[in-house]
N, C-alpha and C. Protein backbone atom coordinates (compact mmCIF):
# COMPACT_ATOMS: atom_id res chain seq x y z
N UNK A 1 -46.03 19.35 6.69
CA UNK A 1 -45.02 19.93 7.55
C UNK A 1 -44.94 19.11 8.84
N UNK A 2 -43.50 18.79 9.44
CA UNK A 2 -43.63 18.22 10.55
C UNK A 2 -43.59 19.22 11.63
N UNK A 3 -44.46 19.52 12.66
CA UNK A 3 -44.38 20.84 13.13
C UNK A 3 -43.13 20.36 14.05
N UNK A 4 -42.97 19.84 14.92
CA UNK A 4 -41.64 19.21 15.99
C UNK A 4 -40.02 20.10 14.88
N UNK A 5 -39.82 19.52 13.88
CA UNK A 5 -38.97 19.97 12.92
C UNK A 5 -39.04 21.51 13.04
N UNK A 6 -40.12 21.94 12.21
CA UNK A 6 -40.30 23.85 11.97
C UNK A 6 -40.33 24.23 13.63
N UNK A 7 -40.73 23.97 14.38
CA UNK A 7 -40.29 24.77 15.65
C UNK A 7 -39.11 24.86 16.10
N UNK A 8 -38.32 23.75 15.80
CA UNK A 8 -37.06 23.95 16.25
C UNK A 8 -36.05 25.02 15.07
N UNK A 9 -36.72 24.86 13.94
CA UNK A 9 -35.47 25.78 13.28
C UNK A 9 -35.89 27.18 13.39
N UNK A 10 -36.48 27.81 14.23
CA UNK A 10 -36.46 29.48 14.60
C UNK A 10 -36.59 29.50 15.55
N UNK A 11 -36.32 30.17 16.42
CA UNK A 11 -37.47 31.01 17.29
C UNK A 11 -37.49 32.51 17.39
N UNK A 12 -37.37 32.91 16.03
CA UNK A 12 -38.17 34.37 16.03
C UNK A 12 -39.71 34.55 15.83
N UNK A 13 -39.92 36.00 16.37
CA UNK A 13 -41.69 36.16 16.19
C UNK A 13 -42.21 35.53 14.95
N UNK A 14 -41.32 36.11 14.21
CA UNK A 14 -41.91 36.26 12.59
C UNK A 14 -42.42 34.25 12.42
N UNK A 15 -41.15 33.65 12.51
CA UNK A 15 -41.23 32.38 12.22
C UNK A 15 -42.96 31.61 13.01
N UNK A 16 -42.40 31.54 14.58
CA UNK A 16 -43.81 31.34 15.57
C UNK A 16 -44.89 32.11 14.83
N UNK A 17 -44.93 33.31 14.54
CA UNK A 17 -46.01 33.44 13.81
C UNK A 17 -46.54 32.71 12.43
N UNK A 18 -46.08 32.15 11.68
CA UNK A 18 -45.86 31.84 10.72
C UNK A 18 -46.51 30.25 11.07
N UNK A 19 -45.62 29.49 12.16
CA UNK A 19 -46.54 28.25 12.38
C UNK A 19 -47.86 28.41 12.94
N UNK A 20 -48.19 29.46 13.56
CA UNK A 20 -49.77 29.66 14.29
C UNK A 20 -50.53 30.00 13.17
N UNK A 21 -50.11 30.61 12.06
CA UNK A 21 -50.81 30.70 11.09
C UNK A 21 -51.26 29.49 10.35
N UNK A 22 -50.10 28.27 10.30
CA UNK A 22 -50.40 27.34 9.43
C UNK A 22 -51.49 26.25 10.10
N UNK A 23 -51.03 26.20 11.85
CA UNK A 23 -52.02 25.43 12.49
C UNK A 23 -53.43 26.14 12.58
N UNK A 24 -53.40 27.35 12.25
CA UNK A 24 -54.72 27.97 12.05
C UNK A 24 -56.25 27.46 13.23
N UNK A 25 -57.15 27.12 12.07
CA UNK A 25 -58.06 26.72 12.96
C UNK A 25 -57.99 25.15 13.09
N UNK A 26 -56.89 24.46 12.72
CA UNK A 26 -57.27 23.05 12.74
C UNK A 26 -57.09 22.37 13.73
N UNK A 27 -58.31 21.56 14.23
CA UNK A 27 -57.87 20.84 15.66
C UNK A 27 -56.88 19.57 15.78
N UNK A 28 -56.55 19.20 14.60
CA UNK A 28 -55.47 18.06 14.76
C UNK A 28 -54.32 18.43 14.92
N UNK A 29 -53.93 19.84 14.32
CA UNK A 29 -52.66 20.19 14.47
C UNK A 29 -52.22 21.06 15.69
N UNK A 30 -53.86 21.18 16.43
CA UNK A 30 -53.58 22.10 17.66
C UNK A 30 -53.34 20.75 18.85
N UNK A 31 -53.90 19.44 18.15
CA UNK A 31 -53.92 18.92 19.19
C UNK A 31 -52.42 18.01 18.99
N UNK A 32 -51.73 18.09 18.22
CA UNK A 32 -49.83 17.63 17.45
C UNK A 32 -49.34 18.62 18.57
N UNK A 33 -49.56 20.11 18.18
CA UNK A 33 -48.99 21.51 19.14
C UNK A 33 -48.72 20.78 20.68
N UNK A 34 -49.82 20.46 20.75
CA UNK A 34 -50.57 20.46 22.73
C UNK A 34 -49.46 18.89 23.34
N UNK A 35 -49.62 18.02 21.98
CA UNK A 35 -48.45 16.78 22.55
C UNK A 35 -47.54 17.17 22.59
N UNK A 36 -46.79 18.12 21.79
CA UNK A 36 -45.37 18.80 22.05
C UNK A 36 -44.91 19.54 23.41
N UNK A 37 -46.26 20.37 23.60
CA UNK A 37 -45.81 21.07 24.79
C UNK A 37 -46.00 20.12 25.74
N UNK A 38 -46.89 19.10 25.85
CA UNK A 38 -46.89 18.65 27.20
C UNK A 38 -45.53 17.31 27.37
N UNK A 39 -45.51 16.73 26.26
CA UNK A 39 -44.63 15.87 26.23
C UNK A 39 -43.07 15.47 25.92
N UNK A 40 -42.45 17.10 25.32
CA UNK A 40 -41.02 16.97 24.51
C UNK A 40 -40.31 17.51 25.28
N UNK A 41 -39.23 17.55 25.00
CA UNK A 41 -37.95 18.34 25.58
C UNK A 41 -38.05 19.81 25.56
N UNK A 42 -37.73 20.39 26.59
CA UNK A 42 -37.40 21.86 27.21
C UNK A 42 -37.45 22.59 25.88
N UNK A 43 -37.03 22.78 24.62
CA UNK A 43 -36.86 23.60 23.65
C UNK A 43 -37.89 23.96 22.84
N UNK A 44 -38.32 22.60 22.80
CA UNK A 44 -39.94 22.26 21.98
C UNK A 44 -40.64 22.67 22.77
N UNK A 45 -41.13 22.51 24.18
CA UNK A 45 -41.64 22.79 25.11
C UNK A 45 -42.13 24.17 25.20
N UNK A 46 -40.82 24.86 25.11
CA UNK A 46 -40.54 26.15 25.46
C UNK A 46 -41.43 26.83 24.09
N UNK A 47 -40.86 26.66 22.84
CA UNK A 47 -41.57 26.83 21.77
C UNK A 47 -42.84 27.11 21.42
N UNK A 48 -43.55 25.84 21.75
CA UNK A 48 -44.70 25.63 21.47
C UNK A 48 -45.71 26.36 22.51
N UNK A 49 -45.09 26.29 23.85
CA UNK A 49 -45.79 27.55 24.68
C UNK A 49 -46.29 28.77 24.12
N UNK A 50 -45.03 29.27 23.36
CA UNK A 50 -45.58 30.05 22.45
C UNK A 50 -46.36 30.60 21.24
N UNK A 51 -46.45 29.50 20.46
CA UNK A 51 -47.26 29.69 19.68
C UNK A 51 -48.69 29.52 20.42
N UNK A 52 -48.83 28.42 21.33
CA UNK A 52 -50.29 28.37 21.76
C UNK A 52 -51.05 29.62 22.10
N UNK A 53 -49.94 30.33 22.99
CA UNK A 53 -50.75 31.50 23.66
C UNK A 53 -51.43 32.22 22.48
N UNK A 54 -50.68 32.36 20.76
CA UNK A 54 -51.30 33.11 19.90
C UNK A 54 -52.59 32.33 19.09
N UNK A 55 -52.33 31.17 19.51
CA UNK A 55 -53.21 30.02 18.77
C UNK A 55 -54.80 30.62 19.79
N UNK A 56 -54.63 30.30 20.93
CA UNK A 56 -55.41 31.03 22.00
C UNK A 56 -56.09 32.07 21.80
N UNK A 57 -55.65 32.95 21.04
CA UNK A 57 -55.98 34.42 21.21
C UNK A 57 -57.03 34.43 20.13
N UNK A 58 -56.84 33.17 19.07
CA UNK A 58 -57.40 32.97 17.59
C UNK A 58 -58.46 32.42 17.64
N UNK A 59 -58.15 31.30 18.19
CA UNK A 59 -58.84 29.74 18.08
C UNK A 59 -59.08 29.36 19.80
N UNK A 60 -59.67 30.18 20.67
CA UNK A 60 -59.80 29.79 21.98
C UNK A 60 -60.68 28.64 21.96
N UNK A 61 -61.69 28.47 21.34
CA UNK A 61 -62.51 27.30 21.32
C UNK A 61 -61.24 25.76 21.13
N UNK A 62 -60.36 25.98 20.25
CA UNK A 62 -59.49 25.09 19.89
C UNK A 62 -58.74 24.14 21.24
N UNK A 63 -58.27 25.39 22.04
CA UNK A 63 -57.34 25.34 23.27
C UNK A 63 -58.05 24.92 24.19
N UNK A 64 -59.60 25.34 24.61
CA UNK A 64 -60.35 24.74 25.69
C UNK A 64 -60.35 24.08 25.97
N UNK A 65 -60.45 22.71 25.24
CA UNK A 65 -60.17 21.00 25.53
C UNK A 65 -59.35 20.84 26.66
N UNK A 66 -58.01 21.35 26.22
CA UNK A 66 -56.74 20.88 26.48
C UNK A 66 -56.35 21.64 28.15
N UNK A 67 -57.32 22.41 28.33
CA UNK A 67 -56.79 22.97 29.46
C UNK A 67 -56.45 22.74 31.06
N UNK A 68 -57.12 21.35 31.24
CA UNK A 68 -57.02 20.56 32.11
C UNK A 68 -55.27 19.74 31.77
N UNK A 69 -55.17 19.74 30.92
CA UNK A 69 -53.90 18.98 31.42
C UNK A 69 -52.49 20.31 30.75
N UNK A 70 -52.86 21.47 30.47
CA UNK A 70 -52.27 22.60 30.75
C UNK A 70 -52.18 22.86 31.81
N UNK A 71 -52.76 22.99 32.43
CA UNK A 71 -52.55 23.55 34.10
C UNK A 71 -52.10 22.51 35.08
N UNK A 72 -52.79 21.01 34.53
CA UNK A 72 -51.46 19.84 35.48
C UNK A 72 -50.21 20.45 34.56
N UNK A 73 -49.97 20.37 34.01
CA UNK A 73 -48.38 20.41 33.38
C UNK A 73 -47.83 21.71 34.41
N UNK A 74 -48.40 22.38 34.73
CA UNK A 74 -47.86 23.63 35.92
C UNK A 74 -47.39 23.03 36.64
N UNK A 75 -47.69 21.40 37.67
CA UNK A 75 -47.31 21.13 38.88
C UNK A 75 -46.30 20.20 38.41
N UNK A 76 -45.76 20.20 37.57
CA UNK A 76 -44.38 19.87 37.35
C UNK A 76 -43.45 20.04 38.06
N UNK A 77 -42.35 19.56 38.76
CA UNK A 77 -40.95 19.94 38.82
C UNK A 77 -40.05 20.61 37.78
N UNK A 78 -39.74 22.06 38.13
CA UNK A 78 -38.09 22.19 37.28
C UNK A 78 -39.50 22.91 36.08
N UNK A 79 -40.37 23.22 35.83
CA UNK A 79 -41.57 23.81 34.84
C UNK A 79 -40.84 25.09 34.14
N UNK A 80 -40.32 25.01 33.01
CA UNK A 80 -39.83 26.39 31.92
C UNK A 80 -40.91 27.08 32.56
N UNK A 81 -40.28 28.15 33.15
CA UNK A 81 -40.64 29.90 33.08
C UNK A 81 -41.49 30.13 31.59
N UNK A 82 -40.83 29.72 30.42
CA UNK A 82 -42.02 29.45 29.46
C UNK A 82 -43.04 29.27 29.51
N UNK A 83 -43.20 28.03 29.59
CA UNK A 83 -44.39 27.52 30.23
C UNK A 83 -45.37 27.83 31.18
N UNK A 84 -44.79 28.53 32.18
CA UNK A 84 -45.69 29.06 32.82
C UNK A 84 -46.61 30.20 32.57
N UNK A 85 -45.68 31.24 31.98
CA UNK A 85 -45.68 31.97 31.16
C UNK A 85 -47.41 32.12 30.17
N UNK A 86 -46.91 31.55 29.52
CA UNK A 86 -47.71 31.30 28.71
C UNK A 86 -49.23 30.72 28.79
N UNK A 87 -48.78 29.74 29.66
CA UNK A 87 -50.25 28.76 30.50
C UNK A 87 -51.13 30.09 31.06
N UNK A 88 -50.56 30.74 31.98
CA UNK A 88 -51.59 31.77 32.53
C UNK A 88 -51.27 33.18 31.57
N UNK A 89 -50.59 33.32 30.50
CA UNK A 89 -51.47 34.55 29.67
C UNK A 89 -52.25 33.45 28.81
N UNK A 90 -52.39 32.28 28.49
CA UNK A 90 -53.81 32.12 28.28
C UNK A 90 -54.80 31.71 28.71
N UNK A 91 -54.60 31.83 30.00
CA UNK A 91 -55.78 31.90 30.76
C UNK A 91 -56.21 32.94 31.13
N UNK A 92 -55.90 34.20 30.54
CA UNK A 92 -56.28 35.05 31.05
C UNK A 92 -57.34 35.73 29.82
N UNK A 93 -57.17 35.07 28.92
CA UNK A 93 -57.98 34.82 28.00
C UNK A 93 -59.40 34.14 27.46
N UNK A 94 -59.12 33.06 28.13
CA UNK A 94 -60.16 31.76 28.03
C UNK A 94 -60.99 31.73 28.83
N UNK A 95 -62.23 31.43 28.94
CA UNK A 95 -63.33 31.20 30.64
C UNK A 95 -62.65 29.97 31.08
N UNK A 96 -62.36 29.76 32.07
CA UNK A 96 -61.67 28.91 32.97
C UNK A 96 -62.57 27.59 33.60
N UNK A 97 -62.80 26.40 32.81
CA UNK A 97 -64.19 25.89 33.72
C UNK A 97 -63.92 25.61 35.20
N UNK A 98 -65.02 25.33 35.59
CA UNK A 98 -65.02 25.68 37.37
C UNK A 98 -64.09 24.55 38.06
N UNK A 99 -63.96 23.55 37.40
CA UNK A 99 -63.46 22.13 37.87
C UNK A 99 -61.77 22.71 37.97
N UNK A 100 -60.96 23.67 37.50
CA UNK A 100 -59.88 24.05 37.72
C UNK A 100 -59.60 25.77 38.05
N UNK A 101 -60.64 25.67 38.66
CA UNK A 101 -60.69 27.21 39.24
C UNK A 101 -59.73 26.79 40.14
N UNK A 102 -59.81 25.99 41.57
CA UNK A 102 -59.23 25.87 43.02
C UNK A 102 -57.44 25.89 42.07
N UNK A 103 -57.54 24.58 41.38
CA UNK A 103 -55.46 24.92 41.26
C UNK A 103 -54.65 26.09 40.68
N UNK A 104 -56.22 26.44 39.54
CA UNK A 104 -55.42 28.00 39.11
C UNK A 104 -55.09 28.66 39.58
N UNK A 105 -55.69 29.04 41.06
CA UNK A 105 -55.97 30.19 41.98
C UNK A 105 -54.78 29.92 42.84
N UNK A 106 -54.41 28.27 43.37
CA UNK A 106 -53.26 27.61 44.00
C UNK A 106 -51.87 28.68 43.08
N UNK A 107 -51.92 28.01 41.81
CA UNK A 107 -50.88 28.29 41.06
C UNK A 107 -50.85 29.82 40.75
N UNK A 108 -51.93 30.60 40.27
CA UNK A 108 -51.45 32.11 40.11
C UNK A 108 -51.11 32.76 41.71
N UNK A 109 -51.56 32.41 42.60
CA UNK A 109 -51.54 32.90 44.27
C UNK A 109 -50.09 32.69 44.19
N UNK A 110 -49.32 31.35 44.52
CA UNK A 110 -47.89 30.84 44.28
C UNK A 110 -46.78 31.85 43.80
N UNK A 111 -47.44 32.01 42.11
CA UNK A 111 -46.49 32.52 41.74
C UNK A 111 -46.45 34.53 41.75
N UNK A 112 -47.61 34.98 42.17
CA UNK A 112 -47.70 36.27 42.91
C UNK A 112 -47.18 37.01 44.01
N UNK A 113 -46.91 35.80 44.61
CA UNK A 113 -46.52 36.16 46.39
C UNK A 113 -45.18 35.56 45.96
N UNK A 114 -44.52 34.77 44.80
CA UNK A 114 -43.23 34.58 44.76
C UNK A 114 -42.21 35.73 43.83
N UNK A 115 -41.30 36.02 44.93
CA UNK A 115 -40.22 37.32 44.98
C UNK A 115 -39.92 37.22 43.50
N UNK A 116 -39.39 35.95 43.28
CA UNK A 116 -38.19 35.45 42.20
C UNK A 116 -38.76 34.86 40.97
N UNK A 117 -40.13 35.05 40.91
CA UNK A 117 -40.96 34.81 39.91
C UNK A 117 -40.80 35.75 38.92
N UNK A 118 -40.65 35.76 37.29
CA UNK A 118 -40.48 36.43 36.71
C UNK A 118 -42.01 37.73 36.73
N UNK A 119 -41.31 38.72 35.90
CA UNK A 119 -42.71 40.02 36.09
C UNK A 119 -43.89 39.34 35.83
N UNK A 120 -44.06 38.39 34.31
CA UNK A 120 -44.79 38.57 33.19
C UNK A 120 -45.53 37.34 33.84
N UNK A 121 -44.79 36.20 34.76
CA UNK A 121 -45.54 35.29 35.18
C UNK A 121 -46.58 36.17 36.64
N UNK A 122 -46.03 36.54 36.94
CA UNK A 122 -46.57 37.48 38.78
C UNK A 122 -48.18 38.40 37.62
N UNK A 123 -47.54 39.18 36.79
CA UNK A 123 -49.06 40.06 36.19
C UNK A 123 -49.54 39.43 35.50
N UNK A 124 -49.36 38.24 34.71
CA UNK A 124 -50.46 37.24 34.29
C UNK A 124 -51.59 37.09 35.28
N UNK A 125 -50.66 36.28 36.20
CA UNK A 125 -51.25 35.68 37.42
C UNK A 125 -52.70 36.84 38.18
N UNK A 126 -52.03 38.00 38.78
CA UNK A 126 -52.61 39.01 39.36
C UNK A 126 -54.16 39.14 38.40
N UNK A 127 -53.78 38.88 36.65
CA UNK A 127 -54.89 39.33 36.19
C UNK A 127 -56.14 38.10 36.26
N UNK A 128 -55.47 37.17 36.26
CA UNK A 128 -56.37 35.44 36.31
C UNK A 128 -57.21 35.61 37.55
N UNK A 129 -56.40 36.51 38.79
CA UNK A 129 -57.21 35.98 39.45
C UNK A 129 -58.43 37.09 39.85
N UNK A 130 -58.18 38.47 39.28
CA UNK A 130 -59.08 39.48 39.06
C UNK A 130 -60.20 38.62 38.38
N UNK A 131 -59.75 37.98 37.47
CA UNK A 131 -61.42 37.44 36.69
C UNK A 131 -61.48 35.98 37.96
N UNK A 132 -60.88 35.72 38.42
CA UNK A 132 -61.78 34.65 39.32
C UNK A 132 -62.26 35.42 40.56
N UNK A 133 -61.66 36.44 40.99
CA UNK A 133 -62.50 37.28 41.68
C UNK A 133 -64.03 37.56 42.00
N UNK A 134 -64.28 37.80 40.63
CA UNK A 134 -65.89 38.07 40.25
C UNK A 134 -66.76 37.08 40.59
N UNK A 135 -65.92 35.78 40.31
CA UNK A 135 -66.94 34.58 40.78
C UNK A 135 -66.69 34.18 42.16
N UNK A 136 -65.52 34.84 42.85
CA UNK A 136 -65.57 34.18 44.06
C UNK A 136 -65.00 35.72 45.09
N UNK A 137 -65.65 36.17 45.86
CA UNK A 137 -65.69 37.36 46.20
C UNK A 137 -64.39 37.19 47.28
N UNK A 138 -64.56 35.90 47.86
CA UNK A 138 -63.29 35.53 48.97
C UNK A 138 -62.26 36.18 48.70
N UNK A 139 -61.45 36.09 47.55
CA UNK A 139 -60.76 36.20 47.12
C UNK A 139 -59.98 37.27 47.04
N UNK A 140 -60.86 38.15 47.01
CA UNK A 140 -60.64 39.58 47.18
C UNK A 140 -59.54 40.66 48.20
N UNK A 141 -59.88 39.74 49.03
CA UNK A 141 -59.24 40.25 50.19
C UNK A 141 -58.06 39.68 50.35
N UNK A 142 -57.44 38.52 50.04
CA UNK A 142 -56.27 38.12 50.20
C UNK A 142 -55.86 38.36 48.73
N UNK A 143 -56.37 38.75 47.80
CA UNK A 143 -55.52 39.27 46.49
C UNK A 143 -54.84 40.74 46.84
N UNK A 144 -55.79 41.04 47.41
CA UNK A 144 -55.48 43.31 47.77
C UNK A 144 -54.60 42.69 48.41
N UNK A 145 -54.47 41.85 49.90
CA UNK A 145 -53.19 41.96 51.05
C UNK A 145 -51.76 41.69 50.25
N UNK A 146 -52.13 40.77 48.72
CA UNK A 146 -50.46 40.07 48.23
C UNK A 146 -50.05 41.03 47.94
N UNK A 147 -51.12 41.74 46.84
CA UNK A 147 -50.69 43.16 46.24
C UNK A 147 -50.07 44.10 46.57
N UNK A 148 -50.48 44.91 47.91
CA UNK A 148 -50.37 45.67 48.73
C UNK A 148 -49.27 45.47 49.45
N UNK A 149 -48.56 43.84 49.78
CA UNK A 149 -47.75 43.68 50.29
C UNK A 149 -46.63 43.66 48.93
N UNK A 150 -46.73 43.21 47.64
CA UNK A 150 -46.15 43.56 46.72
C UNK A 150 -45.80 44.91 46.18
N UNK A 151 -46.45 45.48 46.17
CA UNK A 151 -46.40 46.89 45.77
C UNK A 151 -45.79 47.86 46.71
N UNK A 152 -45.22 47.07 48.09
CA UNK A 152 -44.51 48.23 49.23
C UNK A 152 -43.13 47.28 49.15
N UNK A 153 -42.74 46.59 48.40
CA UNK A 153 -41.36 45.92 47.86
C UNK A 153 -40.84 46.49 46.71
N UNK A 154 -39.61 46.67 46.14
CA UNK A 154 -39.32 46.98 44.67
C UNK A 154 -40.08 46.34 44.20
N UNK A 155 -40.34 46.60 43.07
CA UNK A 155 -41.19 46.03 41.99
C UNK A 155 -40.71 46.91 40.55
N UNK A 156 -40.64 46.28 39.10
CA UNK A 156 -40.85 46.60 38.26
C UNK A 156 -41.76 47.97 38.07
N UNK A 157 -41.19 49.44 36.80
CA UNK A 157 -43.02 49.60 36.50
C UNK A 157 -43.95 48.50 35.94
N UNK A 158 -43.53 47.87 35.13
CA UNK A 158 -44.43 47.42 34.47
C UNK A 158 -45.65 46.43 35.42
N UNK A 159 -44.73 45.69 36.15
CA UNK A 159 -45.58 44.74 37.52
C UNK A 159 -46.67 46.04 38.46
N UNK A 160 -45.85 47.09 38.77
CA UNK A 160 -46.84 48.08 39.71
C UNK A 160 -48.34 48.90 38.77
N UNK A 161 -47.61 49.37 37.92
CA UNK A 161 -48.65 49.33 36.94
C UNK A 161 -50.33 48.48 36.92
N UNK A 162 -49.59 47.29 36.37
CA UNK A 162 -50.84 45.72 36.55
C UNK A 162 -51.79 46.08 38.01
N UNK A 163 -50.55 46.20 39.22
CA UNK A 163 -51.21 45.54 40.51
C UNK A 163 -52.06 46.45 40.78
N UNK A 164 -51.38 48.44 40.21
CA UNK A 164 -52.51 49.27 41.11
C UNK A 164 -53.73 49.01 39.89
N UNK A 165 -53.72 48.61 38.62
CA UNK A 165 -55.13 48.82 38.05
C UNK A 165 -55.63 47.43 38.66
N UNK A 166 -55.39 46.40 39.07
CA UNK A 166 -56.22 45.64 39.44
C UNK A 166 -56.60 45.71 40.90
N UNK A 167 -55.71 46.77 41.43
CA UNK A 167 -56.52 46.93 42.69
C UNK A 167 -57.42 47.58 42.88
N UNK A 168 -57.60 48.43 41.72
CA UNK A 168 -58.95 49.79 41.28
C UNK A 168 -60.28 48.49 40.95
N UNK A 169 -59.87 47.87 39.95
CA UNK A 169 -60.89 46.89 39.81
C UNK A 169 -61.50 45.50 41.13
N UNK A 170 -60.24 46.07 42.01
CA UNK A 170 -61.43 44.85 43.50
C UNK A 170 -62.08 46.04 44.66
């Protein structure tokens, strides 16, 4: 199968599911996946974001490698909402090694305190940095102030939801 080809002819669940199944546990085809997302056009891009996050959920050992140049691919210009998307729900998954704790924290902080950030990227984020919390207590206190200052703005339920259980948990 050429995966570049099968991603582009769906993008329903069923289908994306269907390729995460076939890349399964294999690391050559996770590491075919990982050149797509970091290297193709917006569609593929967008795509393959998605399957990773389920590839992630499967095969986290698989995705670990790659996560250093997942999270550069964040400081992109013009970065699919996809993409982002996806990068931090699977990081919210994965142990994060310490060498990209500081940009994660850059990048989920960013997109928390940003208005116009979609929900799903803002409560990813909120939850990434609950688990970097634990290791870094600093943190704490300027996560409650975004929150707190988030949570006295409209907000989504689904976003207020996230922020008051993670404010129970700091």
């Amino acid at each position: 199968m050429y995966l570049r080809t099968e991603i582009l002819k769906d993008n329903s669940r069923d289908h994306i599911i269907h390729l995460t199944d076939w890349i399964g546990g294999n690391a050559s085809r996770v590491d075919q996946l990982i050149g797509l997302f970091l290297h193709d056009e917006y569609r593929v891009v967008q795509r393959a974001a998605w399957i990773i996050s389920y590839v992630a959920q499967e095969h986290p050992e698989l995705i670990a490698p790659h996560l250093p140049a997942m999270v550069q691919r964040m400081e992109d210009a013009g970065i699919p909402v996809a993409v982002k998307r996806n990068v931090i729900r699977v990081l919210q998954f994965l142990p994060i090694p310490p060498e990209l704790h500081g940009p994660v924290m850059n990048h989920c902080f960013n997109f928390l305190a940003d208005p116009e950030e979609t929900v799903a990227v803002r409560a990813f984020s909120m939850t990434v940095l609950a688990h970097l919390a634990k290791e870094y207590p600093d943190i704490k206190q300027e996560l409650r102030l975004v929150l707190e200052d988030q949570l006295a703005q409209k907000n989504s339920p689904g976003f207020t939801s996230r922020a008051k259980k993670v404010l129970k948990l700091l």
